[in-house]
Protein backbone atom coordinates (compact mmCIF):
# COMPACT_ATOMS: atom_id res chain seq x y z
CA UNK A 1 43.35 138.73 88.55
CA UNK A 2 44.57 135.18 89.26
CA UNK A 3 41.61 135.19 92.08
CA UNK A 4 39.43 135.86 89.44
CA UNK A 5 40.41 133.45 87.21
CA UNK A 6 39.81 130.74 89.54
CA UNK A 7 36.63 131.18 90.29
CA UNK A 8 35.52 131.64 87.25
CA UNK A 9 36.44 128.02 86.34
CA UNK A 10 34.85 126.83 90.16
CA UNK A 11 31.61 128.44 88.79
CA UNK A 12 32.02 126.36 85.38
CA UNK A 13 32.92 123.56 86.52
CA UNK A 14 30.43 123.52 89.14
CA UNK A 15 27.89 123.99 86.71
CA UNK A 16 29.24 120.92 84.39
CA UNK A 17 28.60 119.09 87.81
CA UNK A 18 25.06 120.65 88.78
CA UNK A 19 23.63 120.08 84.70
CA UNK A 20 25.47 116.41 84.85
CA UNK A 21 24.12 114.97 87.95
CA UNK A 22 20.21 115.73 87.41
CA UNK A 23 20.39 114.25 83.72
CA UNK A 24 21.97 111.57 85.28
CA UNK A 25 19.19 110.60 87.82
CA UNK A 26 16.69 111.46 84.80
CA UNK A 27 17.78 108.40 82.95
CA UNK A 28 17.33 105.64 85.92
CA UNK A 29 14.54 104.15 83.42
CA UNK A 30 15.45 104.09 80.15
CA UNK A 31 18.59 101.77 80.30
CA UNK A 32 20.24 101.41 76.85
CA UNK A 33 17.38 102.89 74.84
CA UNK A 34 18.13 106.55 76.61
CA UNK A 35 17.76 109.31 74.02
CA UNK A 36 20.26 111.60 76.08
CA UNK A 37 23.62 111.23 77.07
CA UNK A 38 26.17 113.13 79.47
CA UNK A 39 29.62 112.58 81.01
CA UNK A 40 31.91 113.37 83.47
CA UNK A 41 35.60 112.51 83.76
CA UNK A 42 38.95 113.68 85.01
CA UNK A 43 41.86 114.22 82.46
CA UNK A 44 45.34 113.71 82.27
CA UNK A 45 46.88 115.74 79.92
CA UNK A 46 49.91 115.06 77.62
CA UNK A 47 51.69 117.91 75.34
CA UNK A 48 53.03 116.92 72.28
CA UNK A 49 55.14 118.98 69.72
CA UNK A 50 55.25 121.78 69.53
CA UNK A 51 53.59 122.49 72.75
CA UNK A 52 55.51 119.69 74.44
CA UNK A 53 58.18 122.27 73.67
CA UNK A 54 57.40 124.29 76.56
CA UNK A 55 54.97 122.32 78.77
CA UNK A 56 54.66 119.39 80.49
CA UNK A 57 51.81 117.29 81.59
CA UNK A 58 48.99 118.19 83.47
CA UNK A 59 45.50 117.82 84.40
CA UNK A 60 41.52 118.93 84.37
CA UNK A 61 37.91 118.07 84.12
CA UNK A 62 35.61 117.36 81.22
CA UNK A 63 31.93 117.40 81.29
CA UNK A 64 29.31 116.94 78.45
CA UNK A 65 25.64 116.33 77.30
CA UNK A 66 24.47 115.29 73.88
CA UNK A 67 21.23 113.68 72.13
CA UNK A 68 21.74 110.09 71.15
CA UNK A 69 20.04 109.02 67.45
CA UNK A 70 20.65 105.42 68.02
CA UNK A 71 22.68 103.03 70.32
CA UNK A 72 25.48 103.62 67.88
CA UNK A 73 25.18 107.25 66.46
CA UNK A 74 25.03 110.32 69.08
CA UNK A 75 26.30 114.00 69.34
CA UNK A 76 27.74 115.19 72.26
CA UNK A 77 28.53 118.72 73.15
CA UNK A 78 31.05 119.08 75.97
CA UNK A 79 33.08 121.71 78.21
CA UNK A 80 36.82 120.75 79.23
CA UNK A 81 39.10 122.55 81.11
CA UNK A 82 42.69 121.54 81.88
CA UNK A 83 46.04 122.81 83.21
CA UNK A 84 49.49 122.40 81.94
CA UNK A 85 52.51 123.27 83.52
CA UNK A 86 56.30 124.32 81.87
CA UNK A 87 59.48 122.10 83.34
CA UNK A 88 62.01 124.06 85.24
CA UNK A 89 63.96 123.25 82.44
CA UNK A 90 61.92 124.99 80.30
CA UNK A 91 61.78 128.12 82.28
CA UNK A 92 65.39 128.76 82.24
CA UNK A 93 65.43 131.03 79.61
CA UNK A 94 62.78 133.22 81.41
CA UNK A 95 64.71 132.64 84.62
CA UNK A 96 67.97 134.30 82.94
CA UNK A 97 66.35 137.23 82.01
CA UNK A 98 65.06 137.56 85.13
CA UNK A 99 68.19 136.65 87.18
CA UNK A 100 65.94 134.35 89.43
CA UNK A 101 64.92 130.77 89.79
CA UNK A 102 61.92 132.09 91.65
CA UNK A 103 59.78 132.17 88.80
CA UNK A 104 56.78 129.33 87.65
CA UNK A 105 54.03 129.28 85.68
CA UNK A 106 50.71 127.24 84.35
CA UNK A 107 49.04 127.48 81.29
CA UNK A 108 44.51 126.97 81.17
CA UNK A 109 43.09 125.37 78.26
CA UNK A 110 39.42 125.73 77.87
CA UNK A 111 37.76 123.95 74.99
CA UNK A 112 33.93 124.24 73.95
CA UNK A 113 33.17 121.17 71.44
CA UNK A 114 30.52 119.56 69.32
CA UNK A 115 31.22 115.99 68.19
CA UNK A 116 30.19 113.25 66.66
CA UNK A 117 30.20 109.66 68.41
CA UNK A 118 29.96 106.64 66.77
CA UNK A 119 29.75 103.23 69.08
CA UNK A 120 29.59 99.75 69.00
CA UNK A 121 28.16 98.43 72.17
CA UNK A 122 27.93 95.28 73.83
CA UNK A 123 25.96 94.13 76.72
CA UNK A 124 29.13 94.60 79.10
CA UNK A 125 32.01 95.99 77.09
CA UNK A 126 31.89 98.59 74.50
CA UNK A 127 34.19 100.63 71.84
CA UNK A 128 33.54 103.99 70.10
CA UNK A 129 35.28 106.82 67.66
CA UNK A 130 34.58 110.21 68.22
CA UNK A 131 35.71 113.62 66.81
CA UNK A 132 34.71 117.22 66.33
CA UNK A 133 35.70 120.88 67.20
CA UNK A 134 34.71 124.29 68.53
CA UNK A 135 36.14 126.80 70.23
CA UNK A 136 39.61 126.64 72.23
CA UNK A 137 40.84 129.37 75.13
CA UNK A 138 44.25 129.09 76.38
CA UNK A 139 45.51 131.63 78.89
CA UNK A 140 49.05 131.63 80.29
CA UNK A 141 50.51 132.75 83.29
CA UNK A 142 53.97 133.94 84.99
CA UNK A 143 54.09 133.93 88.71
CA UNK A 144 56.57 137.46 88.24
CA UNK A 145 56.87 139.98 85.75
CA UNK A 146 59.50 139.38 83.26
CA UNK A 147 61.16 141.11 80.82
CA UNK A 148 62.61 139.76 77.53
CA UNK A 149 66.08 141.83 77.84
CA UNK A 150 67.66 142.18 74.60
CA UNK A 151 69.68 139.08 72.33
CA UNK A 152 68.06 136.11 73.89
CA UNK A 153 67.67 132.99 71.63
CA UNK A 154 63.45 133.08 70.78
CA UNK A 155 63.19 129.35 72.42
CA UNK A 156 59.78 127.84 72.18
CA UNK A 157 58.71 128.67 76.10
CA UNK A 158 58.84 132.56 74.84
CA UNK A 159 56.60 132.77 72.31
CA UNK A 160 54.35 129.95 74.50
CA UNK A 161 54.55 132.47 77.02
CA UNK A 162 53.34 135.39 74.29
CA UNK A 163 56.89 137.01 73.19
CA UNK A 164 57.57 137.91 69.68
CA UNK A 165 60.55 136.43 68.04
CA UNK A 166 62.61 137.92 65.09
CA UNK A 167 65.98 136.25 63.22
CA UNK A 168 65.34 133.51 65.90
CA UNK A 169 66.07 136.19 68.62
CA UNK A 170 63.17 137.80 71.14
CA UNK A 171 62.63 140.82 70.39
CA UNK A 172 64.11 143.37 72.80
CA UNK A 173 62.74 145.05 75.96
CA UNK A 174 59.19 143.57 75.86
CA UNK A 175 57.29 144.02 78.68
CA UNK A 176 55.85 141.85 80.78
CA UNK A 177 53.02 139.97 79.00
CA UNK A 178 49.38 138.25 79.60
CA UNK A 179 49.24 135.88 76.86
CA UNK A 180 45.97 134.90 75.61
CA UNK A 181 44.76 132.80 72.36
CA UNK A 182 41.61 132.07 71.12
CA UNK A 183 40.70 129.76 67.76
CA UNK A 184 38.81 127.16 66.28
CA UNK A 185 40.32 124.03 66.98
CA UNK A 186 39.27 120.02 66.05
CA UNK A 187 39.89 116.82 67.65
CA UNK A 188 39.34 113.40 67.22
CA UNK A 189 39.70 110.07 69.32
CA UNK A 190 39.22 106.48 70.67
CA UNK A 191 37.16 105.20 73.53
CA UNK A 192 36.08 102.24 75.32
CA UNK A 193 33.52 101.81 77.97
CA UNK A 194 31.94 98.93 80.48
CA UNK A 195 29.17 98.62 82.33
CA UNK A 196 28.89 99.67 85.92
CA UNK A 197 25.72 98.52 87.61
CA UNK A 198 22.55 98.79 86.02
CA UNK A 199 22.19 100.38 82.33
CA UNK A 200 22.78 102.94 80.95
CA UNK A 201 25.76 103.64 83.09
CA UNK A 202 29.06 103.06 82.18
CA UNK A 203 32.66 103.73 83.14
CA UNK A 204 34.72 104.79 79.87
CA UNK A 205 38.62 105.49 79.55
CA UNK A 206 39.34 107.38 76.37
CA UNK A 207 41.97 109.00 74.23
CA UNK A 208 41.53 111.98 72.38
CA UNK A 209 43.84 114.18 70.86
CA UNK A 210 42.78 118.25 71.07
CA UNK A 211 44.92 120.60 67.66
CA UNK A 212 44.05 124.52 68.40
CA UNK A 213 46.03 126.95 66.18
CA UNK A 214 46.51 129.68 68.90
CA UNK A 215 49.06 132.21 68.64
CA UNK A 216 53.02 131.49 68.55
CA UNK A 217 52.43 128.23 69.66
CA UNK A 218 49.49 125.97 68.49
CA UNK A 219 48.27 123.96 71.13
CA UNK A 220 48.53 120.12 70.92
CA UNK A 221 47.51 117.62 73.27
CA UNK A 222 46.32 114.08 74.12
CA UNK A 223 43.76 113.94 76.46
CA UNK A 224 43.61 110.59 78.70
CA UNK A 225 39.96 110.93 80.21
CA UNK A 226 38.48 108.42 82.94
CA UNK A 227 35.02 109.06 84.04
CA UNK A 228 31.04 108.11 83.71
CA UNK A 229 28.54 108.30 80.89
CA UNK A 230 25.54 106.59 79.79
């Protein structure tokens, strides 16, 4: 299953890369006038409460391509994947119940967006809002089968982990579970850019912070994305 998994994000993300790159090249002549846009950036992912709660920070890829209206209205639709990963700490609970500290686990965040950029650029240096939503995935995974026991405090990394809670206790004797969410989700941010070599390229950092209301646990992140765009 995990095999699976993984190459179903290689063949994603490879595709981000194969749709990104040609676009790219399309747009040598057009420099800042260029009705399309596209990106491509690594992330660095940061939890933050609840989620922070039970995971720590991580890592992924974002890709996107969009029409643009004007040089400072545009629409961008993008694909992001990232990983997140729970403390030791965090896992102790699970690692009581299962009377081993040989236990770890990830969680996959997959997020398919439309949003809205708005920009102000300058010949070098540039600043922009953007925001939006779509549709968020998160899967979670145990490297062992683990079950909940009976009378353990329901601490967030449970329910993260898809256990059901009741009187602030897990409920007893669960089996092992495969926890997957999906939802609608929004998420809204700031950017700046600067030029790298000859428009319309440019480098861009961003911030962006991602709300999903999955199950148990809503997901809550800020994304810190460094990449290329024109």
């Amino acid at each position: 299953m995990q095999i699976r998994k993984l190459s179903v994000r290689n063949i994603i993300l490879l595709a981000i890369a194969l749709v990104s790159v040609p676009l790219l090249q399309a747009q040598d002549d057009c420099g800042d006038e260029c009705k399309l846009n596209s990106n491509l950036a690594m992330i660095v992912s940061v939890p933050v409460n609840p989620s922070a709660q039970a995971v720590g920070t991580g890592w992924g890829i974002v890709g996107g391509v969009g029409y643009n209206f004007n040089l400072r209205n545009a629409v961008v639709g993008e694909f992001m994947w990232t990983r997140v990963y729970p403390s030791s700490g965090a896992l102790q609970p699970l690692q009581t119940a299962l009377q081993s500290k040989d236990l770890n686990g990830n969680s996959d965040l997959y997020a398919l967006t439309g949003n809205y950029r708005f920009e102000l650029r300058g010949r070098l240096l540039g600043t922009y809002l953007i925001g939006g939503g779509g549709w968020y995935y998160r899967n979670t995974w145990l490297s062992k089968e683990v079950n909940s026991g009976s009378g353990n405090p329901c601490t967030p990394v449970w329910r993260w982990f898809g256990y059901t809670c009741a009187s602030g206790i897990v409920n007893p004797n669960q089996p092992p579970v495969s926890s997957t969410s999906n939802t609608l989700g929004a998420n809204g941010g700031i950017g700046f850019t600067a030029r790298v070599g000859a428009a319309p390229y440019r480098f861009y950092v961003e911030t962006r912070y991602h709300y999903a209301p999955t199950k148990n646990i809503s997901t809550q992140l800020i994304l810190v994305t460094i990449g290329i765009r024109y």
